[in-house]
C-alpha atoms as a PDB file:
ATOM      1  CA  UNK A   1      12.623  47.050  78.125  1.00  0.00           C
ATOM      2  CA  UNK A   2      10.441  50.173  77.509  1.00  0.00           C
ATOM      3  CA  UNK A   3      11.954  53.610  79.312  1.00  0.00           C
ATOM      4  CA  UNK A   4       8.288  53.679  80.850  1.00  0.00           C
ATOM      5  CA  UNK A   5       7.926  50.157  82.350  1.00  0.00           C
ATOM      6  CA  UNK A   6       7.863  50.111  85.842  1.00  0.00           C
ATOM      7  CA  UNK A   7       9.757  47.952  88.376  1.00  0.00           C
ATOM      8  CA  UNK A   8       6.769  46.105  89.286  1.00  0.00           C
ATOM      9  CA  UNK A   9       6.437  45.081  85.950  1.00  0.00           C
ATOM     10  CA  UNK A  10       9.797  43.748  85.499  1.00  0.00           C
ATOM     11  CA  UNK A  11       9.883  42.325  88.832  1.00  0.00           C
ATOM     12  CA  UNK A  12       6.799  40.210  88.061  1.00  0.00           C
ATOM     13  CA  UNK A  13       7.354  39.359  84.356  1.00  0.00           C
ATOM     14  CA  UNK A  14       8.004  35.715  83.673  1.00  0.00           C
ATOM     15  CA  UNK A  15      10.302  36.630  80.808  1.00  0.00           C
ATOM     16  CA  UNK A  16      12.454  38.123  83.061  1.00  0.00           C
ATOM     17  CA  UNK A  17      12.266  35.754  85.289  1.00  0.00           C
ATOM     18  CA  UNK A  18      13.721  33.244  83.264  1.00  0.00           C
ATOM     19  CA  UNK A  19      16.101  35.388  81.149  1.00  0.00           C
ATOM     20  CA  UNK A  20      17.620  37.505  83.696  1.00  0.00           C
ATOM     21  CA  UNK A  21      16.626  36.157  87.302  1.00  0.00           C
ATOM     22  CA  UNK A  22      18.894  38.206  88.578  1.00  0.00           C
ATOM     23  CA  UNK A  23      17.471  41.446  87.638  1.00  0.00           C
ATOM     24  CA  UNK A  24      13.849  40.265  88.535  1.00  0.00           C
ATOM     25  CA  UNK A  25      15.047  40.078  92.168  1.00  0.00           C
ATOM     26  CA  UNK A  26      17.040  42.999  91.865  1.00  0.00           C
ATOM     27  CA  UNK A  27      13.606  44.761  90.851  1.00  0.00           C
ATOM     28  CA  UNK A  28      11.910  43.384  93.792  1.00  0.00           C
ATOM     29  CA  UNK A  29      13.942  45.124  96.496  1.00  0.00           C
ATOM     30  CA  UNK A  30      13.983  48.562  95.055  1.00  0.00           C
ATOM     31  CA  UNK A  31      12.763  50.696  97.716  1.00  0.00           C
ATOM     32  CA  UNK A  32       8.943  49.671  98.269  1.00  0.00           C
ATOM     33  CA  UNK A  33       5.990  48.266  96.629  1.00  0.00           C
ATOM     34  CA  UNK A  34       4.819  51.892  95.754  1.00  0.00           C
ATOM     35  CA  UNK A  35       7.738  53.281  94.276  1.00  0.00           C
ATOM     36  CA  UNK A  36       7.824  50.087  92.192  1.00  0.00           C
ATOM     37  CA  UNK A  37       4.333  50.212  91.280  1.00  0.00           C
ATOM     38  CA  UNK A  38       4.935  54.103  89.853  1.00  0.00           C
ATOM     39  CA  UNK A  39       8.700  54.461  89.425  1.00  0.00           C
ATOM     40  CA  UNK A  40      10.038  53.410  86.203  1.00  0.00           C
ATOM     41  CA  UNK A  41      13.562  52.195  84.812  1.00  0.00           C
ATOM     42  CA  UNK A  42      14.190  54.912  82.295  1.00  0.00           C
ATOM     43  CA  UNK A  43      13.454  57.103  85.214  1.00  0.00           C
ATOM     44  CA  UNK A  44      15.406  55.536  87.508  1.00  0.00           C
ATOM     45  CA  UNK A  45      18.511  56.075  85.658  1.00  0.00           C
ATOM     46  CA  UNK A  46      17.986  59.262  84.242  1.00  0.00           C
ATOM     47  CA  UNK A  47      17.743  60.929  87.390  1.00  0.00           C
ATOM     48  CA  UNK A  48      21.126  59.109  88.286  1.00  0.00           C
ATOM     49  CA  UNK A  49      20.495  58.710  92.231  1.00  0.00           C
ATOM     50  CA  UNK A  50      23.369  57.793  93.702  1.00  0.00           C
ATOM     51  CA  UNK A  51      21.922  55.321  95.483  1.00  0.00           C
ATOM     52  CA  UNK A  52      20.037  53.346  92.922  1.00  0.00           C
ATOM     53  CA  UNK A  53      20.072  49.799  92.386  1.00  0.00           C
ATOM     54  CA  UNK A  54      18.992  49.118  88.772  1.00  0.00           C
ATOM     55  CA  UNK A  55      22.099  51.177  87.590  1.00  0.00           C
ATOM     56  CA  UNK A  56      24.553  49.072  89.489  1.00  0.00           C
ATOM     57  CA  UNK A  57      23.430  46.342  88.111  1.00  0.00           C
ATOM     58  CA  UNK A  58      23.087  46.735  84.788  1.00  0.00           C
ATOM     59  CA  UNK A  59      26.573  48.271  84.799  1.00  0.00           C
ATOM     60  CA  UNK A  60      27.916  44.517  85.072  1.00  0.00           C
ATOM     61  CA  UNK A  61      25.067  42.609  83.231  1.00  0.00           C
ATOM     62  CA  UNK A  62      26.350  44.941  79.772  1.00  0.00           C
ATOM     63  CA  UNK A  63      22.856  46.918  79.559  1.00  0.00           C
ATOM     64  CA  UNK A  64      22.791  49.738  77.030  1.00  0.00           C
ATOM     65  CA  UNK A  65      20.019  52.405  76.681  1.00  0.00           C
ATOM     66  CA  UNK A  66      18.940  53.543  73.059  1.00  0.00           C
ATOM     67  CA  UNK A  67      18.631  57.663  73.620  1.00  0.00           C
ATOM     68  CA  UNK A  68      15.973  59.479  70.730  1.00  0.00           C
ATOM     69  CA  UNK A  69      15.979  63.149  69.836  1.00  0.00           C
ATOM     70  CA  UNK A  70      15.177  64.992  66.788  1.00  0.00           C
ATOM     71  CA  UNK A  71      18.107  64.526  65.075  1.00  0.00           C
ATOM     72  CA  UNK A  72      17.566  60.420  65.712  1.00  0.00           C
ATOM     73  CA  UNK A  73      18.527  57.801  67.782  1.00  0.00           C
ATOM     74  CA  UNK A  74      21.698  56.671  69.485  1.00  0.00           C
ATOM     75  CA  UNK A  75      22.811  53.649  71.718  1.00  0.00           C
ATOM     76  CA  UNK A  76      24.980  54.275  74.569  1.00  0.00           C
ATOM     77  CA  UNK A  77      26.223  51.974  77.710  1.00  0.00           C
ATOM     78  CA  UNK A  78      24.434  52.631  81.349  1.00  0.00           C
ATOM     79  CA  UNK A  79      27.681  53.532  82.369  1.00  0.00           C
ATOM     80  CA  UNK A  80      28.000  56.726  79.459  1.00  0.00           C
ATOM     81  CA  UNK A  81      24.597  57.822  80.688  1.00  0.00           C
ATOM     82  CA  UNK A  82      25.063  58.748  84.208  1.00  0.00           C
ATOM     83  CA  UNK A  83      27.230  61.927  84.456  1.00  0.00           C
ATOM     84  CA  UNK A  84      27.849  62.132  87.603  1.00  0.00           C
ATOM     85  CA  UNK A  85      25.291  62.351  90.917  1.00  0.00           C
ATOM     86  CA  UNK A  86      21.734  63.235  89.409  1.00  0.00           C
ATOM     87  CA  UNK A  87      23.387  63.932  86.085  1.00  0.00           C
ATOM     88  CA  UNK A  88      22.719  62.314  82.986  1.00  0.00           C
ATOM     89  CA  UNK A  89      24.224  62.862  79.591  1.00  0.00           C
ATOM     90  CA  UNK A  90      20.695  63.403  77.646  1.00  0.00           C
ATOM     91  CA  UNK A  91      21.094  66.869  75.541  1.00  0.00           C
ATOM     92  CA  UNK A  92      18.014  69.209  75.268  1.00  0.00           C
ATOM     93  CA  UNK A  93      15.468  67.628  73.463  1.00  0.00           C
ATOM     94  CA  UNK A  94      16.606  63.946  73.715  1.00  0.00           C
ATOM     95  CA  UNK A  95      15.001  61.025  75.644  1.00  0.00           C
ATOM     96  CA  UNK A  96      15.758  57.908  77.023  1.00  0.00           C
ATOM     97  CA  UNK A  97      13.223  55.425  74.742  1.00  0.00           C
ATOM     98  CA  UNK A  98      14.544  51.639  75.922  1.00  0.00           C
ATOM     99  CA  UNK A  99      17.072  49.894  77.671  1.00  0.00           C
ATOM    100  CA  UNK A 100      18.678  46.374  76.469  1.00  0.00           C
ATOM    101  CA  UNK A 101      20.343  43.790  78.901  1.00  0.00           C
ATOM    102  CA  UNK A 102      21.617  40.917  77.105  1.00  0.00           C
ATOM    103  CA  UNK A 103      20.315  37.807  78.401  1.00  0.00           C
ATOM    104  CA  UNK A 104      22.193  35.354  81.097  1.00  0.00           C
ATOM    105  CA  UNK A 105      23.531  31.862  78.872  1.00  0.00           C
ATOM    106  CA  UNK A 106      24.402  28.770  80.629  1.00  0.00           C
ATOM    107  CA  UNK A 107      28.061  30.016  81.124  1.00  0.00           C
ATOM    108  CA  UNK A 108      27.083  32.875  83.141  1.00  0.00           C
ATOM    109  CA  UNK A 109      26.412  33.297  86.642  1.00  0.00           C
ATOM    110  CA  UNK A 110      25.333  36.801  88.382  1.00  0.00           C
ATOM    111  CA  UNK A 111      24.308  37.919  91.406  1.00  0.00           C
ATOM    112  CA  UNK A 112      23.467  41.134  93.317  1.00  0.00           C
ATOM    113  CA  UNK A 113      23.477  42.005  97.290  1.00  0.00           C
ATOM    114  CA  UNK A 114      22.894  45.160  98.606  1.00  0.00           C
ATOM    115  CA  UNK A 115      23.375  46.354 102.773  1.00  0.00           C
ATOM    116  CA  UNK A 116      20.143  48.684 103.905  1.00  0.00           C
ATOM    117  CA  UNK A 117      19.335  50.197 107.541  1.00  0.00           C
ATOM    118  CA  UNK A 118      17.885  53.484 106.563  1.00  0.00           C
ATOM    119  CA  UNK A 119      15.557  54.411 103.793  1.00  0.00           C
ATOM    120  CA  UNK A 120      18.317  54.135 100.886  1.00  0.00           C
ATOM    121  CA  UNK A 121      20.613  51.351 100.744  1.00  0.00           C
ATOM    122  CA  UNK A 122      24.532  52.031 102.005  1.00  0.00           C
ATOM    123  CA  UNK A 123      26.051  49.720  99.537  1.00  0.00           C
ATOM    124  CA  UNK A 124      24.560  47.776  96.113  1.00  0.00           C
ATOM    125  CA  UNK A 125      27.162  45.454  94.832  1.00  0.00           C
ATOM    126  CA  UNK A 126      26.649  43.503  91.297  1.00  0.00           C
ATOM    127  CA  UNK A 127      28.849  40.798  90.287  1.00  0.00           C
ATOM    128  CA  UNK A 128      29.034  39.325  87.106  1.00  0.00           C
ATOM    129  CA  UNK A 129      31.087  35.889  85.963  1.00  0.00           C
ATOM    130  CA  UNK A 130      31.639  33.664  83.014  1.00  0.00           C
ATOM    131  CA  UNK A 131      32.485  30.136  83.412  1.00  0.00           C
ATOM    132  CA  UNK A 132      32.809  27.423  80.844  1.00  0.00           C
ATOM    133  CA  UNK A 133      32.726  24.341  83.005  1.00  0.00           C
ATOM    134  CA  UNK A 134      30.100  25.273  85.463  1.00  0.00           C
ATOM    135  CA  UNK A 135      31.821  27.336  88.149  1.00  0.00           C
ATOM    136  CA  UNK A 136      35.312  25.255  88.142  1.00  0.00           C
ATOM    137  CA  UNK A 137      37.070  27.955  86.293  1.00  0.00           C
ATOM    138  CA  UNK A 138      35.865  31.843  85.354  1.00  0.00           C
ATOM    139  CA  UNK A 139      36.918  33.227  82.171  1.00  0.00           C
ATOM    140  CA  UNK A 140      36.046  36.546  82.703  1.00  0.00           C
ATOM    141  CA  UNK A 141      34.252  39.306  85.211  1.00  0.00           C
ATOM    142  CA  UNK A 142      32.377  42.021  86.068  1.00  0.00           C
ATOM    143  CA  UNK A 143      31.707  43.972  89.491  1.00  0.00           C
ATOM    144  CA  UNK A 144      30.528  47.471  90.163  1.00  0.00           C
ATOM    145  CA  UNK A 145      29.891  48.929  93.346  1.00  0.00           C
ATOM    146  CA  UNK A 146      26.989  51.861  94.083  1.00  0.00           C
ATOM    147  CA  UNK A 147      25.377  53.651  96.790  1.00  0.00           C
ATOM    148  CA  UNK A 148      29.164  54.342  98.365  1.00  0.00           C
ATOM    149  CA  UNK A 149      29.892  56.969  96.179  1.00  0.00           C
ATOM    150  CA  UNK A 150      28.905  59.356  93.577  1.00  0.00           C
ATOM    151  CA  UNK A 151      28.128  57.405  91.231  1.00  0.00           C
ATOM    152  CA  UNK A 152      27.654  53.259  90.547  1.00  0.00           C
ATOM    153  CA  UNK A 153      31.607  52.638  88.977  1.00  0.00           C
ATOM    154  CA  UNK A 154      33.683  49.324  87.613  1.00  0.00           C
ATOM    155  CA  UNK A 155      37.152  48.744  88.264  1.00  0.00           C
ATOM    156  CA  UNK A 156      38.992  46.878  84.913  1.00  0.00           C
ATOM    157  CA  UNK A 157      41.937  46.238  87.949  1.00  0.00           C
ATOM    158  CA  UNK A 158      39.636  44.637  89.684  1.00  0.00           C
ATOM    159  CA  UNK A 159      37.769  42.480  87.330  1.00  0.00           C
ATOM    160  CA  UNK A 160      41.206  40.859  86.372  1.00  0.00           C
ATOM    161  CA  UNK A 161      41.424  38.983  88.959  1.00  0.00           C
ATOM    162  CA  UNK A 162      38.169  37.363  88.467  1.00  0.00           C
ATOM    163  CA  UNK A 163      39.722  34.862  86.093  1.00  0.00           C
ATOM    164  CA  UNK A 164      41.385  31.665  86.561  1.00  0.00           C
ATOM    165  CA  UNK A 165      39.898  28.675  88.645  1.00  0.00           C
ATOM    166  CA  UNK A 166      37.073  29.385  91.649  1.00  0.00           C
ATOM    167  CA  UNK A 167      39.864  29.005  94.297  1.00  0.00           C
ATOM    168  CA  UNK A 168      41.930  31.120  92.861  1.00  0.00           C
ATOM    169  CA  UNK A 169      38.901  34.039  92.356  1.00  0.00           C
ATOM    170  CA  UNK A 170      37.957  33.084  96.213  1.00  0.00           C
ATOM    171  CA  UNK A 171      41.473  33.646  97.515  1.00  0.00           C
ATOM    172  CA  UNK A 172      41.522  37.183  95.693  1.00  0.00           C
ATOM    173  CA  UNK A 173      38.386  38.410  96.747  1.00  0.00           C
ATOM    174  CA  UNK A 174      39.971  40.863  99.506  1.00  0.00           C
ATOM    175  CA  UNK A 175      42.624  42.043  96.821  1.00  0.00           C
ATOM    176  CA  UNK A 176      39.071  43.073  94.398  1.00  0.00           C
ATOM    177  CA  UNK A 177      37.231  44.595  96.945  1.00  0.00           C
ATOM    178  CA  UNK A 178      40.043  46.704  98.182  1.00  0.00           C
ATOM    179  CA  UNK A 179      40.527  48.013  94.190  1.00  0.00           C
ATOM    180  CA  UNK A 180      37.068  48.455  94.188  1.00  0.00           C
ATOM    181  CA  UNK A 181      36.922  50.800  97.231  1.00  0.00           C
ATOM    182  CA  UNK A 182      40.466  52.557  96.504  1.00  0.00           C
ATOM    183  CA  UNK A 183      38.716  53.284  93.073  1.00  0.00           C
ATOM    184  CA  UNK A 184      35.207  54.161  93.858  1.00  0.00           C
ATOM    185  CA  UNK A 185      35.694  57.516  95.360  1.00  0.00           C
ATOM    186  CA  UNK A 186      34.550  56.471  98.712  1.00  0.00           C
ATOM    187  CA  UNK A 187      31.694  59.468 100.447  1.00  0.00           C
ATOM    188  CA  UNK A 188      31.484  59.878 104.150  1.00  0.00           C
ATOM    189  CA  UNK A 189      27.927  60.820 104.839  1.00  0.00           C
ATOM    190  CA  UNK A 190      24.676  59.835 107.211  1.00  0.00           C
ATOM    191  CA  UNK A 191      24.865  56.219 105.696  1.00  0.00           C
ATOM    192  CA  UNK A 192      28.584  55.776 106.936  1.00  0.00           C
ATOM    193  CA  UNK A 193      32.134  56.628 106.531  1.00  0.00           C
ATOM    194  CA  UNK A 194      34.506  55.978 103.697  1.00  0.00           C
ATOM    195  CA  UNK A 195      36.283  53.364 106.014  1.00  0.00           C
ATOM    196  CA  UNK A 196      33.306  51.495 106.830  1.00  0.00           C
ATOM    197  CA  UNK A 197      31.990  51.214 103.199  1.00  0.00           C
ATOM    198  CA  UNK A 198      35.639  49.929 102.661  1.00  0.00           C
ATOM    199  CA  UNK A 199      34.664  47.111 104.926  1.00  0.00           C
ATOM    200  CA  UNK A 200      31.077  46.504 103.703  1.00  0.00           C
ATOM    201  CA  UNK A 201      32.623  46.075  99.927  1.00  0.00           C
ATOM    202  CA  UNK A 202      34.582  43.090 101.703  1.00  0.00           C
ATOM    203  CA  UNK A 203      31.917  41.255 103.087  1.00  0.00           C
ATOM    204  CA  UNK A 204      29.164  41.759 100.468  1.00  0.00           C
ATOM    205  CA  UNK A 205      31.912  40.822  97.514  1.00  0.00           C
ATOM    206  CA  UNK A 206      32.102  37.504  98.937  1.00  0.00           C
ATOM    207  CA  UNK A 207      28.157  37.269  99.467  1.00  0.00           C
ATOM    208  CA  UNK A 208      27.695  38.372  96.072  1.00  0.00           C
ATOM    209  CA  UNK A 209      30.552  35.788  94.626  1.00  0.00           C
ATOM    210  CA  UNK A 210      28.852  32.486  96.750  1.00  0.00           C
ATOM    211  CA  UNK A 211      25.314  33.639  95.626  1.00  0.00           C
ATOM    212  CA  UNK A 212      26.714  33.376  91.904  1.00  0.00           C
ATOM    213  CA  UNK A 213      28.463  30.487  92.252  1.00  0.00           C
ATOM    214  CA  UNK A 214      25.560  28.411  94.271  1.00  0.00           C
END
């Protein structure tokens, strides 16, 4: 996906929408139809808002950006180029040219919820899963939580109990979310307290894992 294509764009493209569902109707709840219409997905990242969705997401889904500068081009994770809250880790001269999310098989399943009162969302969760035998058993995982803190962030604690069969994952659920918010570095601001987030990672982990799986 080119740096300069804008949310609209991705949310309506039909190759998207059968690739990567997932991040078509991600892209149609970012913020509103005009920042979608202008707003882009190299720019979302690069300005690193802590409360974006796109990043979240494509922390789980494995998306990569390819950086170009004078001195050539580089590929990096989404995770290496957000440096922190409206931080990337572009050096002078360099710019974000592409992004590159690999594309869902029939052993994946993915989903992404987010919880919004005010005009930013309070909490974006994106969950990720593998499973050979159609949602029986998960082989491996992926979750990353955003808006709550700093910056979007993964927990490999977490994600390792995402394996095994889907009552098993089910039953751990409140074990991952608690990692998740004991690792996010929890803010207390106007969206909410650190406590409160705690609980919202709770409830929207288990949205997130029965959207998946359904």
């Amino acid at each position: 996906i080119g740096a300069a294509v804008t949310h609209r764009n991705i949310e309506r493209s039909l190759l998207v929408k059968v690739k990567l569902p997932v991040l078509a109707e991600m892209e149609s709840h970012v913020a509103n139809i005009r920042v979608r219409a202008s707003g882009t997905l190299g720019g979302n990242l690069c300005f690193a808002e802590p409360h974006s969705d796109p990043a979240t997401l494509l922390l789980v889904l494995g998306g990569k950006v390819t950086i170009t500068g004078a001195d050539g081009s580089r590929e990096v994770g989404v995770q290496e180029l957000i440096a922190g809250a409206y931080a990337n880790s572009l050096a002078p001269g360099e710019i974000l040219a592409s992004v590159s999310v690999p594309c869902l098989t029939e052993k994946h399943r993915a989903s992404y919820v987010k919880f919004q009162v005010h005009e930013r969302p309070t909490l974006g969760l994106g969950l990720w899963l593998e499973t050979p035998d159609g949602g029986r058993n998960f082989s491996a995982g992926r979750v990353a939580v955003g808006c709550v803190s700093p910056f979007p962030s993964r927990s490999q604690e977490a994600e390792a109990l995402l394996t095994g069969s889907h009552e098993q994952v089910e039953r751990r659920l409140p074990e991952v979310a608690e990692i998740l918010a004991s690792q996010a570095d929890l803010v207390n601001d106007h969206e909410g307290g650190a406590d409160y987030k705690q609980h919202l990672i709770g409830v929207f982990l288990r949205r997130a894992f029965l959207k998946a799986v359904e």
